[in-house]
C-alpha atoms as a PDB file:
ATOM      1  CA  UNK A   1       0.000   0.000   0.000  1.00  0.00           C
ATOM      2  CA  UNK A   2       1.043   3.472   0.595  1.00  0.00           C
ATOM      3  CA  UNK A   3       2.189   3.502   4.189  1.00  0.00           C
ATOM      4  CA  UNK A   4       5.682   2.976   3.975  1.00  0.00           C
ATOM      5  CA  UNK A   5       7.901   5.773   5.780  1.00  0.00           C
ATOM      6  CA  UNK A   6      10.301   7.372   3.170  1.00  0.00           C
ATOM      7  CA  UNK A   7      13.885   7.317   2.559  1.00  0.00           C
ATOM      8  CA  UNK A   8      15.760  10.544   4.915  1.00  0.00           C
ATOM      9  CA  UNK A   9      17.534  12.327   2.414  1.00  0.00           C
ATOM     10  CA  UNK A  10      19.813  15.544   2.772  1.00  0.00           C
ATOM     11  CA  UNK A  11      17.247  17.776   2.137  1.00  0.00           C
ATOM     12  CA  UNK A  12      14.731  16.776   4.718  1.00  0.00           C
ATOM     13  CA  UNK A  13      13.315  19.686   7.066  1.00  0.00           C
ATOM     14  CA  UNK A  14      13.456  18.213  10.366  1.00  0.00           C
ATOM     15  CA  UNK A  15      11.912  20.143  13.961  1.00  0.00           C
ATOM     16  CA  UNK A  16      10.106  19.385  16.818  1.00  0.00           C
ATOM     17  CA  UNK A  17       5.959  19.927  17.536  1.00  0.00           C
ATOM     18  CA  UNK A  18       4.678  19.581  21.096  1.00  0.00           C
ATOM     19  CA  UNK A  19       7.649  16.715  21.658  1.00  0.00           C
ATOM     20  CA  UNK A  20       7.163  14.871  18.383  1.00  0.00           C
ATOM     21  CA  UNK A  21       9.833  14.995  15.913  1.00  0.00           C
ATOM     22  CA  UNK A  22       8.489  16.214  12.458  1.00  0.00           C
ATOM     23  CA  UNK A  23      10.074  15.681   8.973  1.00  0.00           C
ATOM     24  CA  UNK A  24       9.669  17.195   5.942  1.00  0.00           C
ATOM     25  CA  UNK A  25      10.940  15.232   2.915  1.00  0.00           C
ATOM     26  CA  UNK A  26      11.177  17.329  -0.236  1.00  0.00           C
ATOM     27  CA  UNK A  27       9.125  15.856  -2.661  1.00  0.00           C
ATOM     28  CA  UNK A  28       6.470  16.983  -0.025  1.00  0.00           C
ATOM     29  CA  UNK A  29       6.409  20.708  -1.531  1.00  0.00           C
ATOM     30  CA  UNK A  30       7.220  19.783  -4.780  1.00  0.00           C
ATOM     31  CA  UNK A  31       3.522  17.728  -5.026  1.00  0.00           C
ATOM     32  CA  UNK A  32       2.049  20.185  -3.053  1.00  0.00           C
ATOM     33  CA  UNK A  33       3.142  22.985  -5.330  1.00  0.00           C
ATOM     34  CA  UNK A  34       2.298  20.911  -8.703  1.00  0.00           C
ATOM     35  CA  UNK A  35      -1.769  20.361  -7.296  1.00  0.00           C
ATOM     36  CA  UNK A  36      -1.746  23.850  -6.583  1.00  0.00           C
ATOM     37  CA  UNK A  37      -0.894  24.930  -9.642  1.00  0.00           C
ATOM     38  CA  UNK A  38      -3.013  22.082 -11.410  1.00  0.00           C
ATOM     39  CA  UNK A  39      -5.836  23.269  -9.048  1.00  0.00           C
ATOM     40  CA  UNK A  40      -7.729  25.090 -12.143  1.00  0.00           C
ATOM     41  CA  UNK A  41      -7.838  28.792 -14.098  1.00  0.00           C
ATOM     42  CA  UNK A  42      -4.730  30.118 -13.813  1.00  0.00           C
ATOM     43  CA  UNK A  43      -3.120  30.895  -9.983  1.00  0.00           C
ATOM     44  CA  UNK A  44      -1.014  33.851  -9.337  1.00  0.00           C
ATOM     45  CA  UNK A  45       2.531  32.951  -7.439  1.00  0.00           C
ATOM     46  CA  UNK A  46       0.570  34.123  -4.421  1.00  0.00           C
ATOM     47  CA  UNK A  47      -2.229  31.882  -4.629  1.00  0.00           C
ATOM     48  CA  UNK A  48       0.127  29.250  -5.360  1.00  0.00           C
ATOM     49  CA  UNK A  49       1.947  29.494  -2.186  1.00  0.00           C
ATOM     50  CA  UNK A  50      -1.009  30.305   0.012  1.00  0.00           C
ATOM     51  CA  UNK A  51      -2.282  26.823  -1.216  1.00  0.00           C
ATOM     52  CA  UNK A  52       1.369  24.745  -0.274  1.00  0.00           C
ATOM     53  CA  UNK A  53       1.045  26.932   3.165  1.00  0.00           C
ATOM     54  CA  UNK A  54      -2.705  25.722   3.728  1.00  0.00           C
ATOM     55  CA  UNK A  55      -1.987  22.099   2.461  1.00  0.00           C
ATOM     56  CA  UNK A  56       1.494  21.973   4.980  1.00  0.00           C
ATOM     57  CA  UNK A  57      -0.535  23.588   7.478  1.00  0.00           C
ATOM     58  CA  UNK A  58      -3.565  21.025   7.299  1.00  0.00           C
ATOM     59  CA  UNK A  59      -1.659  18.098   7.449  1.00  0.00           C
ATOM     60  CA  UNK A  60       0.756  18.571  10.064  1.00  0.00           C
ATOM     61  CA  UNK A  61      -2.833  18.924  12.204  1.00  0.00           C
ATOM     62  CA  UNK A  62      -3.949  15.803  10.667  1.00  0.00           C
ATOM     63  CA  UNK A  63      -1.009  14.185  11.376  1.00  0.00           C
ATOM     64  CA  UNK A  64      -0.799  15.622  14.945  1.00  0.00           C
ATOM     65  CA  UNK A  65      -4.232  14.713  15.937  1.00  0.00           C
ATOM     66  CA  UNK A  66      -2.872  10.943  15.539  1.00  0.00           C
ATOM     67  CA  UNK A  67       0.645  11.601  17.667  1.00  0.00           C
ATOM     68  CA  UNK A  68      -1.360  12.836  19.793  1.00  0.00           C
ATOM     69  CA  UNK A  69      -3.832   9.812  20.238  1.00  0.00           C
ATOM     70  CA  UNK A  70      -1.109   7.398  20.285  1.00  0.00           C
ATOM     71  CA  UNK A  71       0.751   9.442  23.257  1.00  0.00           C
ATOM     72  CA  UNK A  72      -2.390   8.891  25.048  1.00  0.00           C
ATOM     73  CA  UNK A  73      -2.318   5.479  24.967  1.00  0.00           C
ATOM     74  CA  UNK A  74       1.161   5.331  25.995  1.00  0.00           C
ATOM     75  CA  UNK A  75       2.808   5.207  22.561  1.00  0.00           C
ATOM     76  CA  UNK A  76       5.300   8.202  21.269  1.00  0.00           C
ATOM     77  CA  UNK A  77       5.584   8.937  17.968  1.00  0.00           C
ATOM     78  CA  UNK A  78       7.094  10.745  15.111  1.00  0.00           C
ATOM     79  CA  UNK A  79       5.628  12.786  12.076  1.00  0.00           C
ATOM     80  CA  UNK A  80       6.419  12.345   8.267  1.00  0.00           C
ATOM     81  CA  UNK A  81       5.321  14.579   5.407  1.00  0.00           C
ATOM     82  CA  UNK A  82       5.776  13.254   2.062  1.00  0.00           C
ATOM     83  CA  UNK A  83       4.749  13.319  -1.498  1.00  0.00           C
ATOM     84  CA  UNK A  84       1.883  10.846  -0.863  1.00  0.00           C
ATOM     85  CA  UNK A  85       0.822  13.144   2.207  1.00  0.00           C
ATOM     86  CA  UNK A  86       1.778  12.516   5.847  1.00  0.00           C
ATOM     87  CA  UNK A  87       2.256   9.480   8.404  1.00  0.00           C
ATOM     88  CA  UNK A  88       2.149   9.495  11.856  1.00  0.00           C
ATOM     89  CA  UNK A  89       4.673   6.558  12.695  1.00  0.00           C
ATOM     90  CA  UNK A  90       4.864   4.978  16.342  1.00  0.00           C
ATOM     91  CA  UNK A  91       7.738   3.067  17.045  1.00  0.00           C
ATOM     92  CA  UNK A  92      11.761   3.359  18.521  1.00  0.00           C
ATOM     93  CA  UNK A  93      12.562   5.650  15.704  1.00  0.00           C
ATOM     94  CA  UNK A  94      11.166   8.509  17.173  1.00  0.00           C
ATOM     95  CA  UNK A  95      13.214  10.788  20.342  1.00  0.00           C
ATOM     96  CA  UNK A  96      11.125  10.587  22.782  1.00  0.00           C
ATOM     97  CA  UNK A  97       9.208  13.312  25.073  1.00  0.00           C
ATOM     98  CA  UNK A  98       9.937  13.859  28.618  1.00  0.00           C
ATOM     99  CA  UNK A  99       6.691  14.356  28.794  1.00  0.00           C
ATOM    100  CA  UNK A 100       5.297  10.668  28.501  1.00  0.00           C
ATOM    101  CA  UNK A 101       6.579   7.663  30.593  1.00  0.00           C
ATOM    102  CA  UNK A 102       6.833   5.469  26.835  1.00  0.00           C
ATOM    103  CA  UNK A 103       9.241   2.551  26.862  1.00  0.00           C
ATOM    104  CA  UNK A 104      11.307   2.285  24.048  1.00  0.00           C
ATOM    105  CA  UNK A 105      11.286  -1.165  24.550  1.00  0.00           C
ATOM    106  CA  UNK A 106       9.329  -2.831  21.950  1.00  0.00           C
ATOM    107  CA  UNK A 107       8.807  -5.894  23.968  1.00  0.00           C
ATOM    108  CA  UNK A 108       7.556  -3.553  26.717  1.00  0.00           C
ATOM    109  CA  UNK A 109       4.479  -2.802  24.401  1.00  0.00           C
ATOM    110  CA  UNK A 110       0.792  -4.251  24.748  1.00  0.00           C
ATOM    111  CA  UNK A 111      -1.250  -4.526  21.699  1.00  0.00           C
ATOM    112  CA  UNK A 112      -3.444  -1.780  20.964  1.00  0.00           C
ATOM    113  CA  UNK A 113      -7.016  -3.089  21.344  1.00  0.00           C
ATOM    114  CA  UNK A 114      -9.470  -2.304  18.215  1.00  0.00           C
ATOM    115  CA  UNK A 115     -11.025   0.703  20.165  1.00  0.00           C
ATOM    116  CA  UNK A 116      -7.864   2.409  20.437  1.00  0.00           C
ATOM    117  CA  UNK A 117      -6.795   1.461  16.534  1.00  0.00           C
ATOM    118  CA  UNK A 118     -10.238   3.321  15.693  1.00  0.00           C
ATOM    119  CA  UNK A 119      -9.568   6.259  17.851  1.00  0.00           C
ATOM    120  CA  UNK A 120      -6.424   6.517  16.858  1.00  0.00           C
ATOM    121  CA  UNK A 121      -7.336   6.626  12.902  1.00  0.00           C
ATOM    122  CA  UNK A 122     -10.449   9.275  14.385  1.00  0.00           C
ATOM    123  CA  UNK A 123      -8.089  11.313  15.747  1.00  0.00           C
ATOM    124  CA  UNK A 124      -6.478  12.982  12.474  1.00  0.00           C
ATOM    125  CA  UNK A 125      -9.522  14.199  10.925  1.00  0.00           C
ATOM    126  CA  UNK A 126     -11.138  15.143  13.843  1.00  0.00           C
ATOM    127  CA  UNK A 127      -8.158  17.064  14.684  1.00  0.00           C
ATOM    128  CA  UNK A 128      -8.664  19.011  11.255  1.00  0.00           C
ATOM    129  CA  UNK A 129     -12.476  19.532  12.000  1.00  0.00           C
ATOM    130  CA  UNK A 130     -11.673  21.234  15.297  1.00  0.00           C
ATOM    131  CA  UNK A 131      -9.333  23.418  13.508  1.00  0.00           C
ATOM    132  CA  UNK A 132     -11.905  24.246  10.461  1.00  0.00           C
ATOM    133  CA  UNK A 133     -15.044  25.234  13.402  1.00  0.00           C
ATOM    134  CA  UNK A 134     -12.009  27.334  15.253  1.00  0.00           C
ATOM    135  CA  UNK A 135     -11.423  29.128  12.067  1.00  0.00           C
ATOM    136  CA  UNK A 136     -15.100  29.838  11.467  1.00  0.00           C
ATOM    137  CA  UNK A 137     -15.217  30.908  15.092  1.00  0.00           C
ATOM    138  CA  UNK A 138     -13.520  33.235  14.431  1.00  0.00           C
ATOM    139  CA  UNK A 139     -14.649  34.674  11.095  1.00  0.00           C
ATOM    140  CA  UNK A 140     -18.181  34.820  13.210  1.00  0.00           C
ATOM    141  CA  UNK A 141     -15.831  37.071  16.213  1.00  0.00           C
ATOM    142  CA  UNK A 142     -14.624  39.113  13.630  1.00  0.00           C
ATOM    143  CA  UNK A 143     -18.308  40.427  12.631  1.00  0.00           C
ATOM    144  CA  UNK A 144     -17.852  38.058   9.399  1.00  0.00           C
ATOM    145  CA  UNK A 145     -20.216  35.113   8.053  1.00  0.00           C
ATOM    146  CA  UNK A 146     -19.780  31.698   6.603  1.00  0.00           C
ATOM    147  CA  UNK A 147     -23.589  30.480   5.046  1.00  0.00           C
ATOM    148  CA  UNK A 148     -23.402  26.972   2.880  1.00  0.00           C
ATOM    149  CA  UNK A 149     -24.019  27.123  -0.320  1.00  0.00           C
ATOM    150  CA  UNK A 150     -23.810  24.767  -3.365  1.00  0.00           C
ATOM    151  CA  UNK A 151     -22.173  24.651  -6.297  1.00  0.00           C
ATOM    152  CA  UNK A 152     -23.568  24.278  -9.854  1.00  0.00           C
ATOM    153  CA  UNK A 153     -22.224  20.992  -9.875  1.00  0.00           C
ATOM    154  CA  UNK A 154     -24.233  19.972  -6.683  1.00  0.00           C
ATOM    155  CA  UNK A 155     -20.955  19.843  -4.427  1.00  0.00           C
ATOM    156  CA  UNK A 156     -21.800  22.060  -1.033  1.00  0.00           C
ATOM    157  CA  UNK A 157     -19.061  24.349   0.532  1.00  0.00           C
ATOM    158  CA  UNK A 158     -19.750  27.578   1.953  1.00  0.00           C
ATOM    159  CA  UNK A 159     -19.698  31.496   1.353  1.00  0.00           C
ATOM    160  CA  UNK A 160     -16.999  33.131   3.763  1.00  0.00           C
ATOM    161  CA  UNK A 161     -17.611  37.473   4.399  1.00  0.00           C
ATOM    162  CA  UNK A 162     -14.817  38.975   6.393  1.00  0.00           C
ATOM    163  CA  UNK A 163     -15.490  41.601   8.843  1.00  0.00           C
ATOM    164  CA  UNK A 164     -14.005  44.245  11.263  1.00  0.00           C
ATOM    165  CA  UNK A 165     -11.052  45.121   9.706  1.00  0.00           C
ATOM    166  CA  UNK A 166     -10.444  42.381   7.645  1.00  0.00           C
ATOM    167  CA  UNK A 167     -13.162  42.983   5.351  1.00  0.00           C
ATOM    168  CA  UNK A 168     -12.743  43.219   2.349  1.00  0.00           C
ATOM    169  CA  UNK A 169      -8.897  41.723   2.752  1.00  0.00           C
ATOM    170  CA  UNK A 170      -8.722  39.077  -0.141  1.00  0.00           C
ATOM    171  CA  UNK A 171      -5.873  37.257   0.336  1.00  0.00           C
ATOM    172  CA  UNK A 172      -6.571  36.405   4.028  1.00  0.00           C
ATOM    173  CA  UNK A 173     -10.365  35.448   2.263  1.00  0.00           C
ATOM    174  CA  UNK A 174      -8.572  32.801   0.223  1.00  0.00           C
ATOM    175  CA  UNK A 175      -6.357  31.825   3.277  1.00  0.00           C
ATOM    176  CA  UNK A 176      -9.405  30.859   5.068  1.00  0.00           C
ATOM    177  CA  UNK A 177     -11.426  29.755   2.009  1.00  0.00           C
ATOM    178  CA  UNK A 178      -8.469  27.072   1.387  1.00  0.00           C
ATOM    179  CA  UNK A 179      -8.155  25.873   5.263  1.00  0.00           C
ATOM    180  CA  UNK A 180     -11.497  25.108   5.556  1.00  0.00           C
ATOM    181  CA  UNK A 181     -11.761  23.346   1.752  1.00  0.00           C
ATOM    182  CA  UNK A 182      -9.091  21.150   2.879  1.00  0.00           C
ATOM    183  CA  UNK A 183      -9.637  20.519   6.969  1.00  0.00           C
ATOM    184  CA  UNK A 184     -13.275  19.902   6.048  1.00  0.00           C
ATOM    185  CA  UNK A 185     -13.574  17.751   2.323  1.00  0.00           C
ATOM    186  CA  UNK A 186      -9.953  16.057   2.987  1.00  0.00           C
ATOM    187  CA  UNK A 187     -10.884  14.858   6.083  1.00  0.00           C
ATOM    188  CA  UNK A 188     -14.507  13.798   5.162  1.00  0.00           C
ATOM    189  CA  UNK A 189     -12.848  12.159   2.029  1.00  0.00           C
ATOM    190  CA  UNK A 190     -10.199  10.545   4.515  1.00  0.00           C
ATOM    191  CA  UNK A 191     -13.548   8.790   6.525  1.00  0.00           C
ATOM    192  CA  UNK A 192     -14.511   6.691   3.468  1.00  0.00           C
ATOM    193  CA  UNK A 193     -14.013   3.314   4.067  1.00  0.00           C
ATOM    194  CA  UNK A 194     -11.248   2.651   1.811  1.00  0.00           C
ATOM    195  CA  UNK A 195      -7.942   1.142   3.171  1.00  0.00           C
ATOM    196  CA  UNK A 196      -5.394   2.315   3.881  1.00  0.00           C
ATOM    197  CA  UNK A 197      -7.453   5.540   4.591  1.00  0.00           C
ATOM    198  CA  UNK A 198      -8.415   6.260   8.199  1.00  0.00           C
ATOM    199  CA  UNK A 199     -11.800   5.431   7.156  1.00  0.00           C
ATOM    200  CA  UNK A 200     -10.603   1.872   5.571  1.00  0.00           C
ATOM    201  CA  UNK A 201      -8.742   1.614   8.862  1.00  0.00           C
ATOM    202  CA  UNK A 202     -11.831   2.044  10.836  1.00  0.00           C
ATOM    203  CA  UNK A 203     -13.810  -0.156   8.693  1.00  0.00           C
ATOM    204  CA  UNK A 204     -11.459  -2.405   9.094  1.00  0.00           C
ATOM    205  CA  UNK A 205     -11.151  -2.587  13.169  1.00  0.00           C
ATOM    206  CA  UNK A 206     -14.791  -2.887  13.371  1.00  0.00           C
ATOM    207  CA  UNK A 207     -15.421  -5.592  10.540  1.00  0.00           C
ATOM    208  CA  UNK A 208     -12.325  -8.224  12.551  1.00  0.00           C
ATOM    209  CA  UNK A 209     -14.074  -7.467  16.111  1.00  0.00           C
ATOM    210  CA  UNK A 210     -16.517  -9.517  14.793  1.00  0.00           C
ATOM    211  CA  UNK A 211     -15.147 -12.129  12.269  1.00  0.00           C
ATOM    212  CA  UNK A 212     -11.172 -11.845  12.102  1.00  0.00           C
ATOM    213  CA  UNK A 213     -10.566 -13.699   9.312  1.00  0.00           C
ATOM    214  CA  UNK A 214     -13.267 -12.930   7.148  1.00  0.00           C
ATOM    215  CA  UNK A 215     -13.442  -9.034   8.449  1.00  0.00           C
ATOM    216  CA  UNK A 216     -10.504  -8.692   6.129  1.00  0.00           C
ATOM    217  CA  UNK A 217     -11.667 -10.288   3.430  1.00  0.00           C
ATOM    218  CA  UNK A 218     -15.083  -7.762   3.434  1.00  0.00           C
ATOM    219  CA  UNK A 219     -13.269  -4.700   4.620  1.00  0.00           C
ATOM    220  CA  UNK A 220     -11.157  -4.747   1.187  1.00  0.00           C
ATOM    221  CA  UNK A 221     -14.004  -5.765  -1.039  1.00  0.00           C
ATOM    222  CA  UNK A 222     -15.729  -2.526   0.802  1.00  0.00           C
ATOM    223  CA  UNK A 223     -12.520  -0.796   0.096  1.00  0.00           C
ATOM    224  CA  UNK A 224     -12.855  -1.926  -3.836  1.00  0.00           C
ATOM    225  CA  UNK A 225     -16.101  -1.101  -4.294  1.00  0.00           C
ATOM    226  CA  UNK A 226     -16.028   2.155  -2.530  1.00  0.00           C
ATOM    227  CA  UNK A 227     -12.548   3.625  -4.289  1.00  0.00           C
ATOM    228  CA  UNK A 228     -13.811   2.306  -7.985  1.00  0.00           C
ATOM    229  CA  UNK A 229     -17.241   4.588  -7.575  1.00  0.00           C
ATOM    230  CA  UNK A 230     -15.479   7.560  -5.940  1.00  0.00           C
ATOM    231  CA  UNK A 231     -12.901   7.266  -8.993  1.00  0.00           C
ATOM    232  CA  UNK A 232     -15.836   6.758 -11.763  1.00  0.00           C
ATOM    233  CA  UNK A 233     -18.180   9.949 -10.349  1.00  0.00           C
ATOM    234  CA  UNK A 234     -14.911  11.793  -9.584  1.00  0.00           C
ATOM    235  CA  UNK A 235     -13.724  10.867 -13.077  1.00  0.00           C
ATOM    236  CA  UNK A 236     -17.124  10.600 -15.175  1.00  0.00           C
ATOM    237  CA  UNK A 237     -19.274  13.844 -13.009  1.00  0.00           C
ATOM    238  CA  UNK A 238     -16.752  16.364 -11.844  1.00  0.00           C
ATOM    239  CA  UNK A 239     -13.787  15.808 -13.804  1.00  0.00           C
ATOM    240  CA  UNK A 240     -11.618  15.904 -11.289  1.00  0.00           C
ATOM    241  CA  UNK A 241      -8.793  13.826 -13.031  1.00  0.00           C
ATOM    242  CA  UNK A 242      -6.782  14.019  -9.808  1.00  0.00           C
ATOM    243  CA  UNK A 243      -8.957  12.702  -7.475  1.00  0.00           C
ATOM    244  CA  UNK A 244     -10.083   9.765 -10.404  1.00  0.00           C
ATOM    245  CA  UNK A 245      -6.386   8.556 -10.243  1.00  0.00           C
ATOM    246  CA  UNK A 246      -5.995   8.381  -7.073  1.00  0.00           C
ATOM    247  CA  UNK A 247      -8.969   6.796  -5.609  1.00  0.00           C
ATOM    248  CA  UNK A 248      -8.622   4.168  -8.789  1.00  0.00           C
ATOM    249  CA  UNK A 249      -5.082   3.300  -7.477  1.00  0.00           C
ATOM    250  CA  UNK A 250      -6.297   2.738  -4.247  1.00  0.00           C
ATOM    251  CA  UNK A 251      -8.842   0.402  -5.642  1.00  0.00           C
ATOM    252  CA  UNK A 252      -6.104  -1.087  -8.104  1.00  0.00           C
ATOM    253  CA  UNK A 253      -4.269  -1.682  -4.459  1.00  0.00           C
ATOM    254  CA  UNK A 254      -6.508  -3.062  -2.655  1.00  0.00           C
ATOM    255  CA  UNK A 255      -7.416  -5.572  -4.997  1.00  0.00           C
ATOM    256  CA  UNK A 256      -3.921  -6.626  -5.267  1.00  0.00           C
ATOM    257  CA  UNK A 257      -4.030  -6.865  -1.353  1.00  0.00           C
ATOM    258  CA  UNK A 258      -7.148  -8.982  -1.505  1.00  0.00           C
ATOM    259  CA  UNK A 259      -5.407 -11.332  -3.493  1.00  0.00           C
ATOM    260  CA  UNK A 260      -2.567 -12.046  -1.716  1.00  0.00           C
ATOM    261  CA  UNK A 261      -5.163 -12.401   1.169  1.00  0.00           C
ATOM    262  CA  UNK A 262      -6.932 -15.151  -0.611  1.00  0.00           C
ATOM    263  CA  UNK A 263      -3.480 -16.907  -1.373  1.00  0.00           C
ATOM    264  CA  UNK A 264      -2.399 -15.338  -4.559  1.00  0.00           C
ATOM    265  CA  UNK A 265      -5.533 -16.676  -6.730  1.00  0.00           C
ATOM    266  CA  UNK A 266      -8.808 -15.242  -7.554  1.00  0.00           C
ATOM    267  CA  UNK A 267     -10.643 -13.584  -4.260  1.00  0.00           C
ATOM    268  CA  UNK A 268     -13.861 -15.324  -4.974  1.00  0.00           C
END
């Protein structure tokens, strides 16, 4: 799948965020720059880099939100942003924070149960929804508005007026147009049930609770299904070409997976 940690190279970016180590491979702003400038018309340089800025920004939440769950149940870990997105990796790789009592002693470790595995996978988007109503907290503070709307193309999202001084300020408008496009439809996007997904990874937990073997089995034909018909109405309604390729990989992936699962032949 797509969960492997990258390579450290040279160029990395590495610093610390509430006692988690954070690093920043390169190819990280090089994707980020390329869907920004893919992102439709034709995007000024400022535009360009407010989008890599929201997209870093968004991310490192996501990816907090899940250090952050796994330091509650004991477990440190360590942040990765790459060209595929970000990871939030447990394990001995990571320094770890005076501020938890974590062994770095694998054999030390329990298992995580499946409640913890689902709140762990919960915790990254929900991190990003906290930060998306905080934002329109404070557009509402300011005197501003944010009403939902929809879209010609029947896809909902919202109408954000500034006020107080900011009105009328454009390129903070886009600033906070962009976080909450990406805090809100990422992470709703992230809760379909597609592995390796946090929604696939919830799917997942709660199909094994209650048939291990065969909980597998169903979670990736759910994972199949699901990616193939986001692709195809991503593809075939809104020609987003983007969001077609990447949701048919994942579908292309999982089937792959499924097969090894059933022993390398046909899964049915």
């Amino acid at each position: 799948m797509i969960l492997a940690e990258p390579q450290r190279t040279a160029y990395d970016i590495n610093f610390q965020l509430l006692g988690f180590p954070v690093r920043i491979h390169p190819l990280f702003w090089l994707v980020g720059f390329l869907l920004g400038y893919g992102g439709g018309g034709q995007p000024d340089g400022f535009a360009i880099l407010t989008w890599v800025l929201v997209v870093f920004v968004s991310i490192l939440i996501h990816e907090l939100g899940h250090a952050l769950m796994f330091r509650r149940f004991g477990e440190e870990a360590h942040i990765v942003l790459y060209w595929m997105g970000g990871l939030a990796v447990p394990g001995d790789d990571a320094p770890h924070s005076p501020w938890s009592s974590y062994s770095s002693s694998k054999f030390g470790r329990r298992a995580r149960t499946p409640a913890e595995h689902i709140l762990i996978s919960f915790a990254g988007p929900a991190a990003g929804f906290i930060f998306a109503a905080l934002i329109i907290a404070g557009v509402f503070a300011s005197g501003g508005s944010v009403q939902p709307t929809i879209s010609q193309s029947y896809i909902p999202g919202w109408d954000v007026e500034l006020g107080g001084v900011m009105e009328g300020n454009f390129n903070l408008l886009l600033l906070v147009d962009l976080l909450l496009q990406v805090n809100i439809w990422w992470g709703v996007m992230n809760l379909l049930p597609i592995f390796p997904l946090d929604g696939g990874q919830i799917a997942q937990q709660l199909m094994i609770a209650s048939d291990p073997w065969g909980g597998i089995v169903r979670s990736l034909w759910l994972s199949i299904i699901v990616a193939a018909a986001v692709a195809v109405i991503g593809g075939a309604l809104f020609r987003e070409w983007f969001i077609a390729i990447m949701f048919a990989s994942l579908a292309v992936s999982n089937y792959l997976t499924l097969q090894q699962v059933s022993g390398g032949g046909r899964p049915w």
